[in-house]
PDB file of N, CA and C in Angstrom:
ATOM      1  N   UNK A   1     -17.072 -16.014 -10.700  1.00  0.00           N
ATOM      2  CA  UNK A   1     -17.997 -15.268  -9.891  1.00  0.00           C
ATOM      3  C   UNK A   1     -17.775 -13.768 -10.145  1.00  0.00           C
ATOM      4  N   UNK A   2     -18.728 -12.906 -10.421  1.00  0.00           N
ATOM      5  CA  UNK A   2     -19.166 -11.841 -11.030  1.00  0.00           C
ATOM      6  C   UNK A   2     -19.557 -10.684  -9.134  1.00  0.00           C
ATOM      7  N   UNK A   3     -17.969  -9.810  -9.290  1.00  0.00           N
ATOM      8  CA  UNK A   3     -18.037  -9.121  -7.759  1.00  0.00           C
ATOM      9  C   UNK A   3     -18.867  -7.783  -8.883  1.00  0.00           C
ATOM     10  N   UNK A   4     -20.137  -6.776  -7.444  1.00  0.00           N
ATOM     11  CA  UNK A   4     -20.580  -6.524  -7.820  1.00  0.00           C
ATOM     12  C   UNK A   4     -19.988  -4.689  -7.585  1.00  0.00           C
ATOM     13  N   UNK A   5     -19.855  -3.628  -8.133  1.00  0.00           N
ATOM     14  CA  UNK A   5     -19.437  -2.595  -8.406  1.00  0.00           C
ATOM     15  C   UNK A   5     -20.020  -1.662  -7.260  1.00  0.00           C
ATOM     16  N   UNK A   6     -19.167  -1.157  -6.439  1.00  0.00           N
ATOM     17  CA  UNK A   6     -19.965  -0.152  -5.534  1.00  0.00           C
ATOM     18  C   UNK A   6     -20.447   1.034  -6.621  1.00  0.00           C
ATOM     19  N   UNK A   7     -21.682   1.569  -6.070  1.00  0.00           N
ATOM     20  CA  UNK A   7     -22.282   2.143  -6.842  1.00  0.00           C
ATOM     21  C   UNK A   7     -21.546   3.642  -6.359  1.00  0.00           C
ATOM     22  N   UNK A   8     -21.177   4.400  -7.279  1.00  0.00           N
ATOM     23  CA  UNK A   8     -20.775   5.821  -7.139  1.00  0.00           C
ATOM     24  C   UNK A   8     -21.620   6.856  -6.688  1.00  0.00           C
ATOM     25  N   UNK A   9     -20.979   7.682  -5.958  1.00  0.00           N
ATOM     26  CA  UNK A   9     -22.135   8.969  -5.013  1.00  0.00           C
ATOM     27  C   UNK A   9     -22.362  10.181  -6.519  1.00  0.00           C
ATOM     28  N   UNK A  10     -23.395  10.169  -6.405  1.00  0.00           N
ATOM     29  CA  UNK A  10     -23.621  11.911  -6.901  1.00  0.00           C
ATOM     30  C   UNK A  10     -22.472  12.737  -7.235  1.00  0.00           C
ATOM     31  N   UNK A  11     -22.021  13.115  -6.255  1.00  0.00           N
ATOM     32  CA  UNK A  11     -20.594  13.874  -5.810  1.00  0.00           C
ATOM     33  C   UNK A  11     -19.639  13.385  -7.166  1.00  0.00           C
ATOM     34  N   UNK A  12     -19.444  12.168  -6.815  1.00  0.00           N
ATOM     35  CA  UNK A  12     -17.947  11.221  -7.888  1.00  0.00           C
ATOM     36  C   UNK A  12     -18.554  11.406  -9.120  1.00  0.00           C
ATOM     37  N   UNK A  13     -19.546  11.055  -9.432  1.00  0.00           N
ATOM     38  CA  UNK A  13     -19.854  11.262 -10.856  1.00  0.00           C
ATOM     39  C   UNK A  13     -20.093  12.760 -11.610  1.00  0.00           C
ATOM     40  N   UNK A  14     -20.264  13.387 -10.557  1.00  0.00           N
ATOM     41  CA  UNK A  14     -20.458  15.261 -11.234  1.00  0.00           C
ATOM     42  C   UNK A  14     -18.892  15.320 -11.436  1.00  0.00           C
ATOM     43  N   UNK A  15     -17.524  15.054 -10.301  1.00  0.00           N
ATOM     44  CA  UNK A  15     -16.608  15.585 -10.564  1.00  0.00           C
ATOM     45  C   UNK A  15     -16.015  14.561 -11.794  1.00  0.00           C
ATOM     46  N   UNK A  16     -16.074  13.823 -11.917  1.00  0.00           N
ATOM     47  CA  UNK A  16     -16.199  12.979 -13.303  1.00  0.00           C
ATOM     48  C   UNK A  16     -16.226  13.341 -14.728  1.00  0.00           C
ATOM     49  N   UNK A  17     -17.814  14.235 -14.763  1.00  0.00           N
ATOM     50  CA  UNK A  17     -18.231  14.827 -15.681  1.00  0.00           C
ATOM     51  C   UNK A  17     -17.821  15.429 -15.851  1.00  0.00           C
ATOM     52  N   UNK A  18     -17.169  16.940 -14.771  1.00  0.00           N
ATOM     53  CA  UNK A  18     -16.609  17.800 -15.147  1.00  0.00           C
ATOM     54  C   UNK A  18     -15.379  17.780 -15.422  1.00  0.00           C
ATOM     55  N   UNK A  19     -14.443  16.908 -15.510  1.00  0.00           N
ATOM     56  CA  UNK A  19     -12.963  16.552 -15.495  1.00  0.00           C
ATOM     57  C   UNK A  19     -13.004  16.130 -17.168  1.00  0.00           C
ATOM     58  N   UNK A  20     -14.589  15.935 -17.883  1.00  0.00           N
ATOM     59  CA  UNK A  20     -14.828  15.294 -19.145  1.00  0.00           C
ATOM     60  C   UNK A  20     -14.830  16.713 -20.240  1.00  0.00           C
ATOM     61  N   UNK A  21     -15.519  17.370 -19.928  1.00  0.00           N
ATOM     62  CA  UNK A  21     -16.553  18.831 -20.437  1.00  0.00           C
ATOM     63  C   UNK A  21     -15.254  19.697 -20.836  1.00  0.00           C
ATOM     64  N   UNK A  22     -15.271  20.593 -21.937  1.00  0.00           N
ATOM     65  CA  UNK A  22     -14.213  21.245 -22.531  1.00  0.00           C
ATOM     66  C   UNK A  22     -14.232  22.841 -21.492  1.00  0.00           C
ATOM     67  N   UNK A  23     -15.689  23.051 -21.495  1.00  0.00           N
ATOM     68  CA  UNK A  23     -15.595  24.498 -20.932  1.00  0.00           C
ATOM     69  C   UNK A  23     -15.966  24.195 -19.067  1.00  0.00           C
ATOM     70  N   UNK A  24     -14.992  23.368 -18.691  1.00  0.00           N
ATOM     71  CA  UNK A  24     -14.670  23.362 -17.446  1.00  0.00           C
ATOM     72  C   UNK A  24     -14.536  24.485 -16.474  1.00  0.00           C
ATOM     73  N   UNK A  25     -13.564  24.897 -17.302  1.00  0.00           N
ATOM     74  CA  UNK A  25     -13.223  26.401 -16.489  1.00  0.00           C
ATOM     75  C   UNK A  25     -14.303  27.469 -16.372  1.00  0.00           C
ATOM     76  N   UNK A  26     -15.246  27.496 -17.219  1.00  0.00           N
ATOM     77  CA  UNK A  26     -16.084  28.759 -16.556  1.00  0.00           C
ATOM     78  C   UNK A  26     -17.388  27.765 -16.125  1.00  0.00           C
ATOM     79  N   UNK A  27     -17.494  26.297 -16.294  1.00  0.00           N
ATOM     80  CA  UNK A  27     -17.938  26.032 -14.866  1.00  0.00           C
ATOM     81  C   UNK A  27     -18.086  26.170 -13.778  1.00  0.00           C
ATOM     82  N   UNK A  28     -16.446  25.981 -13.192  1.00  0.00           N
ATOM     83  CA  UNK A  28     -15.624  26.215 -11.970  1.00  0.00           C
ATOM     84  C   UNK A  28     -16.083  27.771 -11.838  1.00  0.00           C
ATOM     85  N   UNK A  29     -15.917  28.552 -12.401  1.00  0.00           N
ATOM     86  CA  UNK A  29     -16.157  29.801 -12.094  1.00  0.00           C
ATOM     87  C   UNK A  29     -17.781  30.042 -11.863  1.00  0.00           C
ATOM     88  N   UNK A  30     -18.522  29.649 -12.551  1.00  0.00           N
ATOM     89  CA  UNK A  30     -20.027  29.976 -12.021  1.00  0.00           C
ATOM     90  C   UNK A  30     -20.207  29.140 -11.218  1.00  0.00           C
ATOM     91  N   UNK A  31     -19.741  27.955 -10.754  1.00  0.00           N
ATOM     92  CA  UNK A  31     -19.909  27.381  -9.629  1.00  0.00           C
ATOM     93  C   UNK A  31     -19.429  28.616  -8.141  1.00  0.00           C
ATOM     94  N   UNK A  32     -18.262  28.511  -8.676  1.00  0.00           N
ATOM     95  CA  UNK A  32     -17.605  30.372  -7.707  1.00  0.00           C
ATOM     96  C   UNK A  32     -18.389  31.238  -7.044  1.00  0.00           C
ATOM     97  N   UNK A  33     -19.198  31.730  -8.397  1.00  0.00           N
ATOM     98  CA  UNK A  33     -20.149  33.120  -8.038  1.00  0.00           C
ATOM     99  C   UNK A  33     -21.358  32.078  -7.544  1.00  0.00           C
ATOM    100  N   UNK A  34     -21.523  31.235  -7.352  1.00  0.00           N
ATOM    101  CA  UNK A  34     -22.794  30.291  -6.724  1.00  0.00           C
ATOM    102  C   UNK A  34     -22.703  30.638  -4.754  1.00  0.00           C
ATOM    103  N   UNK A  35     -21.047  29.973  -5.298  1.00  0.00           N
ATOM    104  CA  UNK A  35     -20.421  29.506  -3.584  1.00  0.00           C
ATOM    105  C   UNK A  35     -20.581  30.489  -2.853  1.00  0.00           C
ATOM    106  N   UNK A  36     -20.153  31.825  -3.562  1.00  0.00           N
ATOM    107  CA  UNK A  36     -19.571  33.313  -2.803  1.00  0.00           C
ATOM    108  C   UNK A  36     -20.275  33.616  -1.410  1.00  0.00           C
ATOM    109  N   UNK A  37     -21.569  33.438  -1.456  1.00  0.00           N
ATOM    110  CA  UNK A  37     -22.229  33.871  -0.153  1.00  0.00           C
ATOM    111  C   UNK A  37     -22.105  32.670   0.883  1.00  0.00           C
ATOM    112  N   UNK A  38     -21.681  31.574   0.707  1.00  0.00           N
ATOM    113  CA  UNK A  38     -21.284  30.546   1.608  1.00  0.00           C
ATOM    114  C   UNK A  38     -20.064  30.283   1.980  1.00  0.00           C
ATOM    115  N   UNK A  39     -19.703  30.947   1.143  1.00  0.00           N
ATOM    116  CA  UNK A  39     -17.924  31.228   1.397  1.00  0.00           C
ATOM    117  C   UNK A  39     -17.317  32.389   2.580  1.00  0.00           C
ATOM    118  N   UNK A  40     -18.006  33.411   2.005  1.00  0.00           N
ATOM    119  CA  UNK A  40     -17.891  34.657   2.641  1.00  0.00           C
ATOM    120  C   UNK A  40     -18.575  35.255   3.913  1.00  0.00           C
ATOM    121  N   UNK A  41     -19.700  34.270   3.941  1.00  0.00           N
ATOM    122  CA  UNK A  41     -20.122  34.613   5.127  1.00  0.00           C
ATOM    123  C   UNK A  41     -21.662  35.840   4.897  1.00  0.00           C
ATOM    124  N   UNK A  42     -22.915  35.701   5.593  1.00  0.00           N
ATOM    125  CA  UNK A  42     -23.809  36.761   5.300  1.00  0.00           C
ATOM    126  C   UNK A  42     -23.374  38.300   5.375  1.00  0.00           C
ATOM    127  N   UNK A  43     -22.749  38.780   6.099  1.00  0.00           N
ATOM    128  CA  UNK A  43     -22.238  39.943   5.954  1.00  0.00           C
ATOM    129  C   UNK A  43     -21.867  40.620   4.823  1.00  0.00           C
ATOM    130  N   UNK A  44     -20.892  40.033   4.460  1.00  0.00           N
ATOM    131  CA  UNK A  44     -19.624  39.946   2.972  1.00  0.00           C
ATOM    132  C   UNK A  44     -20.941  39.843   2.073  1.00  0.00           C
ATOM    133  N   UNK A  45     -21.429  39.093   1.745  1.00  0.00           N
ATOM    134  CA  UNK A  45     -22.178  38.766   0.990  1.00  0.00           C
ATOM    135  C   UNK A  45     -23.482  40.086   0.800  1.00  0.00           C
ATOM    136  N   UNK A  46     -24.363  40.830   1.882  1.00  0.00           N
ATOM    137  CA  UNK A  46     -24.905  41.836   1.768  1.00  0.00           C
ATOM    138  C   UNK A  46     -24.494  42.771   1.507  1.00  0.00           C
ATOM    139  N   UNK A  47     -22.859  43.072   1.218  1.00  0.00           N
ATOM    140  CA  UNK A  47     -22.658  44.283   1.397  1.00  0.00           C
ATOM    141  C   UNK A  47     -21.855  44.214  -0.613  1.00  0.00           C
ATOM    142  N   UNK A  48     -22.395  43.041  -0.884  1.00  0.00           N
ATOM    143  CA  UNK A  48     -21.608  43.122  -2.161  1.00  0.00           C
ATOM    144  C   UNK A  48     -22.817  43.115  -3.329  1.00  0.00           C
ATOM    145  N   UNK A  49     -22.505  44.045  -4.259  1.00  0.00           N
ATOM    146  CA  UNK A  49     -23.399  45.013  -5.314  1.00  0.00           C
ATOM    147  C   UNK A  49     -22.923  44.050  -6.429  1.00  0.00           C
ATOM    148  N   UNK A  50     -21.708  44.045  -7.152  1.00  0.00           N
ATOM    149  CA  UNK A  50     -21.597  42.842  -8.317  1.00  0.00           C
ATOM    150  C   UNK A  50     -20.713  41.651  -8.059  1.00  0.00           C
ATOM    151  N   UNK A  51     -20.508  40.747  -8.692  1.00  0.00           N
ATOM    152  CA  UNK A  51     -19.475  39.261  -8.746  1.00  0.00           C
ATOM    153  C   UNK A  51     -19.576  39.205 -10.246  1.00  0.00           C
ATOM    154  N   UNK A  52     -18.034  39.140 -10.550  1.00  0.00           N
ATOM    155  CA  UNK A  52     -18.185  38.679 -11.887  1.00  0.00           C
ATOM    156  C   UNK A  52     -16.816  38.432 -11.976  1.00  0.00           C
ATOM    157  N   UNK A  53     -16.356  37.799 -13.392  1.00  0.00           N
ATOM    158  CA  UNK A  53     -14.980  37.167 -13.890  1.00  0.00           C
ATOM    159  C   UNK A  53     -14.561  38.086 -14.612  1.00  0.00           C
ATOM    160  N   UNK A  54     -13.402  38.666 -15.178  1.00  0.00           N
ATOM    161  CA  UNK A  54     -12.735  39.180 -15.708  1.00  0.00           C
ATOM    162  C   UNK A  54     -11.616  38.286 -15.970  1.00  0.00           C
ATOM    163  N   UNK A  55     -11.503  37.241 -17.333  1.00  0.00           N
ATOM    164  CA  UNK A  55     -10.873  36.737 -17.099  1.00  0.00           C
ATOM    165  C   UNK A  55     -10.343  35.497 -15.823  1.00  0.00           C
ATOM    166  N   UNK A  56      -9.069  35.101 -15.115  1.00  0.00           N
ATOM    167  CA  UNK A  56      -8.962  34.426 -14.219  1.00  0.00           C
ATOM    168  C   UNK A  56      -9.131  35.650 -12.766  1.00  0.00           C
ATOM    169  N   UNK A  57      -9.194  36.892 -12.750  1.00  0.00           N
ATOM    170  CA  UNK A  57      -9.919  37.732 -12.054  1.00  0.00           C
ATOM    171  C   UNK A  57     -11.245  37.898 -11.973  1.00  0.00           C
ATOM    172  N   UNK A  58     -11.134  37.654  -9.948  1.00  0.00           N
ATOM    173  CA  UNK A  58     -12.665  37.744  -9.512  1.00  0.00           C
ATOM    174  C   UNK A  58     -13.123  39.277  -9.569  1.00  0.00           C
ATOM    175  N   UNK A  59     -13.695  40.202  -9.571  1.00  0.00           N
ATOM    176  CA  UNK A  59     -14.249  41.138  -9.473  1.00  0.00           C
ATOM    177  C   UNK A  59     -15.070  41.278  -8.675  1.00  0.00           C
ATOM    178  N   UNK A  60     -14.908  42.225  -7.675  1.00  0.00           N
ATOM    179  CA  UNK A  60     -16.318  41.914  -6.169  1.00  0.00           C
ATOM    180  C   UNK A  60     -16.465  43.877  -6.525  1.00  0.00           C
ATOM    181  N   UNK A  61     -17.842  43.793  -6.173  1.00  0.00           N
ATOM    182  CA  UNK A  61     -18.040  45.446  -5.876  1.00  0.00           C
ATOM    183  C   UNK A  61     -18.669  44.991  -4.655  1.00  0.00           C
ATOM    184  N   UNK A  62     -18.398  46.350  -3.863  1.00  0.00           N
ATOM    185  CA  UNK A  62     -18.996  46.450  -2.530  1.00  0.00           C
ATOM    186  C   UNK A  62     -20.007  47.799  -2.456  1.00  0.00           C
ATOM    187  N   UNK A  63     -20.617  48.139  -1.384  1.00  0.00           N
ATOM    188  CA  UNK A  63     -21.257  49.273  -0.894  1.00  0.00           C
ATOM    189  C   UNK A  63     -20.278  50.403  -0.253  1.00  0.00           C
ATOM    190  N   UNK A  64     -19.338  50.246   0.476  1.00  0.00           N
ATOM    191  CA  UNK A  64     -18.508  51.133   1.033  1.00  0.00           C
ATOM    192  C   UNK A  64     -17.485  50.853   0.782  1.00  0.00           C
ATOM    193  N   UNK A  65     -16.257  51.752   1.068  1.00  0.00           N
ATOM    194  CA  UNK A  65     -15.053  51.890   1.242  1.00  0.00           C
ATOM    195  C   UNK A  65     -14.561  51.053   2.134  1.00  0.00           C
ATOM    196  N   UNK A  66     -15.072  51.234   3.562  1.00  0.00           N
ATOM    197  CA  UNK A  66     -15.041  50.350   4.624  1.00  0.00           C
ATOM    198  C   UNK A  66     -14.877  48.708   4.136  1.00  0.00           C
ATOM    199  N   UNK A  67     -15.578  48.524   3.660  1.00  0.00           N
ATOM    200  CA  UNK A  67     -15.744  46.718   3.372  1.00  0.00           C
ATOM    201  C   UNK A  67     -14.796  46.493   2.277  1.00  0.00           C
ATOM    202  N   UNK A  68     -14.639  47.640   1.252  1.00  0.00           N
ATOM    203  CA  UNK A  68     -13.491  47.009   0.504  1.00  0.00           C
ATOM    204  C   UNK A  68     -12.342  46.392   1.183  1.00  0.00           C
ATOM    205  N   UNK A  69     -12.082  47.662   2.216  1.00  0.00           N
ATOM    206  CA  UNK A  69     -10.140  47.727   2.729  1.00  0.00           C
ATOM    207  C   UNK A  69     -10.532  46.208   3.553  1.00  0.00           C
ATOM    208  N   UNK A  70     -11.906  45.604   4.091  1.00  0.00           N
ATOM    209  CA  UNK A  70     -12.005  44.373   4.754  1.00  0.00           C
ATOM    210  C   UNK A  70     -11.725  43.502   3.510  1.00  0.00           C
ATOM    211  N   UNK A  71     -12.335  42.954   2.990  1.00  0.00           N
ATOM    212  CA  UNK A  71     -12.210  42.695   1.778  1.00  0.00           C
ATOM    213  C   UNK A  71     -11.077  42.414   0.777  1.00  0.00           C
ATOM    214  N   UNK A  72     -10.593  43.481   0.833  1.00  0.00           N
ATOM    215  CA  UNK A  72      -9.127  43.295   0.185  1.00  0.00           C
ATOM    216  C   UNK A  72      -8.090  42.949   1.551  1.00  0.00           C
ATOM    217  N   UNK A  73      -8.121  42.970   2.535  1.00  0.00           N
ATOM    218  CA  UNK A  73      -6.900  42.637   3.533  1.00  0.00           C
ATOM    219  C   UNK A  73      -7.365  41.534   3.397  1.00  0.00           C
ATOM    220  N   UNK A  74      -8.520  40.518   2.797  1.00  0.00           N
ATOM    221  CA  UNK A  74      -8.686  39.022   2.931  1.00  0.00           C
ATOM    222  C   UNK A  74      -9.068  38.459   1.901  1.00  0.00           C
ATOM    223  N   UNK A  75      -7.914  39.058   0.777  1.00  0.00           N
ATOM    224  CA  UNK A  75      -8.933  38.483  -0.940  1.00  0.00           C
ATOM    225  C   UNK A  75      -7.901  37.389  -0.751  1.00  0.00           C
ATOM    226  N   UNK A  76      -6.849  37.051  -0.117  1.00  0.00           N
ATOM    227  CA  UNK A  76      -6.083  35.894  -0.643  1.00  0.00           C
ATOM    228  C   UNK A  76      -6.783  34.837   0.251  1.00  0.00           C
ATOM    229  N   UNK A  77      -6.879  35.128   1.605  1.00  0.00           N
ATOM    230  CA  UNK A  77      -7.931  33.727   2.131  1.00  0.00           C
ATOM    231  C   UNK A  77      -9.269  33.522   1.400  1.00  0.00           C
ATOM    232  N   UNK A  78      -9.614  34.044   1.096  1.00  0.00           N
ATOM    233  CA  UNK A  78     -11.047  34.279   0.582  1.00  0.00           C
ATOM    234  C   UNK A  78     -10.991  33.274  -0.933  1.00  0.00           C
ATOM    235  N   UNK A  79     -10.059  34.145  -1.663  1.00  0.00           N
ATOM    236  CA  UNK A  79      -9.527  33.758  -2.977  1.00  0.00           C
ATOM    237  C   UNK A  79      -9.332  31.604  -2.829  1.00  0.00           C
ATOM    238  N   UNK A  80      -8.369  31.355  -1.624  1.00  0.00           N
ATOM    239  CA  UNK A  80      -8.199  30.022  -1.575  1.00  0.00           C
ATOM    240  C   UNK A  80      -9.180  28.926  -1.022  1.00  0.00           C
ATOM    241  N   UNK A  81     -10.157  30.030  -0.286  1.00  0.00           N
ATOM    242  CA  UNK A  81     -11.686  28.795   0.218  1.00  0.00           C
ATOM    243  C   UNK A  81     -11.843  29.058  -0.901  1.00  0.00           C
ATOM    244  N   UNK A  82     -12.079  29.846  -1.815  1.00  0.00           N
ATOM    245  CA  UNK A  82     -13.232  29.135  -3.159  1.00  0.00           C
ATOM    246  C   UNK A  82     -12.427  28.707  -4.025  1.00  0.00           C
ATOM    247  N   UNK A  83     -11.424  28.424  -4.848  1.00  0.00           N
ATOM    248  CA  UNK A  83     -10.805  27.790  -5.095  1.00  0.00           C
ATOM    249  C   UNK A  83     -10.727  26.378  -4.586  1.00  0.00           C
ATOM    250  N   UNK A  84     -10.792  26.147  -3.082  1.00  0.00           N
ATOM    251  CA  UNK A  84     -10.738  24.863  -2.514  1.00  0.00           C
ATOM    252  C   UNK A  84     -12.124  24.498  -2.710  1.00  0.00           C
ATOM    253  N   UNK A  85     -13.011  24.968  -2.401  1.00  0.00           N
ATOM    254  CA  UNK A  85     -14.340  24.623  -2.739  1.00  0.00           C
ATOM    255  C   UNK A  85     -14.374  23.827  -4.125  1.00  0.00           C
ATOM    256  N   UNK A  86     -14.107  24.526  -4.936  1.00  0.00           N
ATOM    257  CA  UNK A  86     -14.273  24.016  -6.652  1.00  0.00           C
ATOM    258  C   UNK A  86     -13.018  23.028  -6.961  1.00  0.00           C
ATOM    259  N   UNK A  87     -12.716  22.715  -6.168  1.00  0.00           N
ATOM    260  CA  UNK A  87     -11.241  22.143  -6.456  1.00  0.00           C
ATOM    261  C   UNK A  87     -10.867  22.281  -7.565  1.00  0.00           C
ATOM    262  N   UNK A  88     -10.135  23.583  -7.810  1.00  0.00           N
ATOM    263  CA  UNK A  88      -9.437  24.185  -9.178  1.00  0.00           C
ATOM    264  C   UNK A  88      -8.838  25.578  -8.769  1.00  0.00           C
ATOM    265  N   UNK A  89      -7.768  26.192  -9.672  1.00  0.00           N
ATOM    266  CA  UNK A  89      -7.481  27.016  -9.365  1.00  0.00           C
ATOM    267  C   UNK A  89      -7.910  28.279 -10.133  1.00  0.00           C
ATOM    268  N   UNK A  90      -9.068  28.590 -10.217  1.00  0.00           N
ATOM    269  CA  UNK A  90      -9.962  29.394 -10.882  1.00  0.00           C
ATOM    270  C   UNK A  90      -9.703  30.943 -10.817  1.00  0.00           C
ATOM    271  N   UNK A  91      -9.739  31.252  -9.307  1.00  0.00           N
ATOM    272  CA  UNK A  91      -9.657  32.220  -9.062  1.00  0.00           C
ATOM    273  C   UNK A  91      -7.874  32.732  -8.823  1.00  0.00           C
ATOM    274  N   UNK A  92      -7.667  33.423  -9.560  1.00  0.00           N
ATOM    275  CA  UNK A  92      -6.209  34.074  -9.638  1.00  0.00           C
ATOM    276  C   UNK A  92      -6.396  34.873  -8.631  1.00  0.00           C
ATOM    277  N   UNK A  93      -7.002  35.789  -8.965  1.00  0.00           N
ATOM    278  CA  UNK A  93      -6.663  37.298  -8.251  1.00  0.00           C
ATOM    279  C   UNK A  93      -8.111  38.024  -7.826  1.00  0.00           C
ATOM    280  N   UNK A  94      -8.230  38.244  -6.754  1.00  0.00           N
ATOM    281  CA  UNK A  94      -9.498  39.022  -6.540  1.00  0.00           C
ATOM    282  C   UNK A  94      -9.379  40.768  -6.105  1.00  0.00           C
ATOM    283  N   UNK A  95     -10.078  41.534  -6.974  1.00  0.00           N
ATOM    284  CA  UNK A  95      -9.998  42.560  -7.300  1.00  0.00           C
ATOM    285  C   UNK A  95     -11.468  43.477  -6.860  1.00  0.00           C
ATOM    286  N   UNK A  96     -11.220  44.372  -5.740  1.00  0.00           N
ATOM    287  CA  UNK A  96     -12.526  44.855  -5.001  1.00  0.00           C
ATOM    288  C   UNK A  96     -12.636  46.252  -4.865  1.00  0.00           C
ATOM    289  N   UNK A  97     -13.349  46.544  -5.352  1.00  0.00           N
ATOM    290  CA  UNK A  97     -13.747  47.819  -6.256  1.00  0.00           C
ATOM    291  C   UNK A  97     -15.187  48.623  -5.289  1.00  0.00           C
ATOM    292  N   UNK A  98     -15.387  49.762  -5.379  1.00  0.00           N
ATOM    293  CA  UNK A  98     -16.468  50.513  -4.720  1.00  0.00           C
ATOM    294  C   UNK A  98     -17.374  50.913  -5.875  1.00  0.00           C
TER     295      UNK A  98
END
Protein backbone atom coordinates (compact mmCIF):
# COMPACT_ATOMS: atom_id res chain seq x y z
CA UNK A 1 0.00 0.00 0.00
CA UNK A 2 1.26 3.23 -1.54
CA UNK A 3 1.05 6.19 1.72
CA UNK A 4 0.38 9.34 0.03
CA UNK A 5 3.06 12.46 0.47
CA UNK A 6 1.87 15.57 2.31
CA UNK A 7 2.02 18.07 -0.15
CA UNK A 8 4.66 20.92 0.73
CA UNK A 9 3.65 24.76 1.48
CA UNK A 10 4.97 27.46 -0.84
CA UNK A 11 7.11 28.60 2.05
CA UNK A 12 9.16 24.84 2.21
CA UNK A 13 9.74 24.74 -1.26
CA UNK A 14 11.13 28.51 -1.84
CA UNK A 15 13.44 27.79 1.24
CA UNK A 16 14.41 24.59 -0.58
CA UNK A 17 15.24 26.33 -3.66
CA UNK A 18 17.17 28.70 -2.10
CA UNK A 19 19.36 26.35 0.05
CA UNK A 20 19.89 24.87 -3.94
CA UNK A 21 20.91 28.34 -5.96
CA UNK A 22 24.75 29.33 -5.88
CA UNK A 23 24.09 33.14 -5.54
CA UNK A 24 22.09 32.66 -2.36
CA UNK A 25 23.66 35.25 -0.60
CA UNK A 26 22.69 38.28 -2.51
CA UNK A 27 19.32 36.75 -2.57
CA UNK A 28 19.15 36.92 1.14
CA UNK A 29 20.27 40.35 0.78
CA UNK A 30 17.67 41.72 -1.75
CA UNK A 31 15.24 39.88 0.03
CA UNK A 32 16.77 42.39 3.08
CA UNK A 33 16.34 45.62 1.20
CA UNK A 34 12.62 44.15 0.33
CA UNK A 35 11.96 43.47 4.23
CA UNK A 36 13.53 46.90 5.48
CA UNK A 37 10.30 48.88 5.68
CA UNK A 38 8.54 45.96 7.53
CA UNK A 39 11.21 45.50 9.64
CA UNK A 40 11.79 48.95 10.67
CA UNK A 41 8.72 50.21 11.02
CA UNK A 42 6.96 53.35 8.74
CA UNK A 43 8.86 55.96 10.36
CA UNK A 44 12.49 54.43 9.90
CA UNK A 45 11.54 53.64 6.69
CA UNK A 46 10.41 57.49 5.52
CA UNK A 47 13.12 58.96 6.81
CA UNK A 48 15.60 56.71 4.84
CA UNK A 49 17.10 58.22 1.36
CA UNK A 50 19.34 54.94 0.28
CA UNK A 51 19.64 50.89 1.29
CA UNK A 52 22.24 49.19 -0.19
CA UNK A 53 25.07 46.32 0.43
CA UNK A 54 28.51 47.04 0.64
CA UNK A 55 29.68 43.88 0.79
CA UNK A 56 28.27 41.88 4.15
CA UNK A 57 27.56 45.74 5.20
CA UNK A 58 24.12 47.22 5.24
CA UNK A 59 24.36 50.83 4.30
CA UNK A 60 21.20 52.99 5.39
CA UNK A 61 21.24 56.84 4.54
CA UNK A 62 18.89 58.87 6.41
CA UNK A 63 17.45 62.56 6.18
CA UNK A 64 18.83 63.90 9.50
CA UNK A 65 21.33 63.59 11.99
CA UNK A 66 18.63 63.00 14.47
CA UNK A 67 17.51 59.57 12.97
CA UNK A 68 20.94 58.44 12.36
CA UNK A 69 22.10 58.62 16.28
CA UNK A 70 18.26 56.60 16.44
CA UNK A 71 19.32 54.39 14.05
CA UNK A 72 22.63 53.61 14.95
CA UNK A 73 21.79 53.14 18.91
CA UNK A 74 19.54 50.22 17.17
CA UNK A 75 21.58 48.85 14.12
CA UNK A 76 22.31 45.67 16.19
CA UNK A 77 18.48 44.92 16.95
CA UNK A 78 17.56 46.00 13.73
CA UNK A 79 20.60 44.19 12.09
CA UNK A 80 19.16 40.69 13.92
CA UNK A 81 15.21 41.06 12.88
CA UNK A 82 16.40 41.03 9.35
CA UNK A 83 18.73 38.57 9.51
CA UNK A 84 16.01 36.49 11.39
CA UNK A 85 13.62 37.32 8.80
CA UNK A 86 15.88 35.78 5.93
CA UNK A 87 17.07 33.18 8.06
CA UNK A 88 20.79 33.84 7.30
CA UNK A 89 23.33 35.79 8.55
CA UNK A 90 23.54 38.37 5.82
CA UNK A 91 23.71 41.32 7.45
CA UNK A 92 27.13 41.83 9.38
CA UNK A 93 27.22 45.27 10.19
CA UNK A 94 24.91 48.15 9.60
CA UNK A 95 26.43 51.37 8.80
CA UNK A 96 24.19 54.82 8.87
CA UNK A 97 25.31 57.61 7.20
CA UNK A 98 23.56 61.30 6.59
Amino acid sequence: MAFARKPKSINELLKEFIKKIPQKTELKRGMVLHAWPQIVGEKINNVTKELRFEGPRLIVKVTSEAWRHEIHANRFVIAKKLNNFVESNVVKEIIVRT
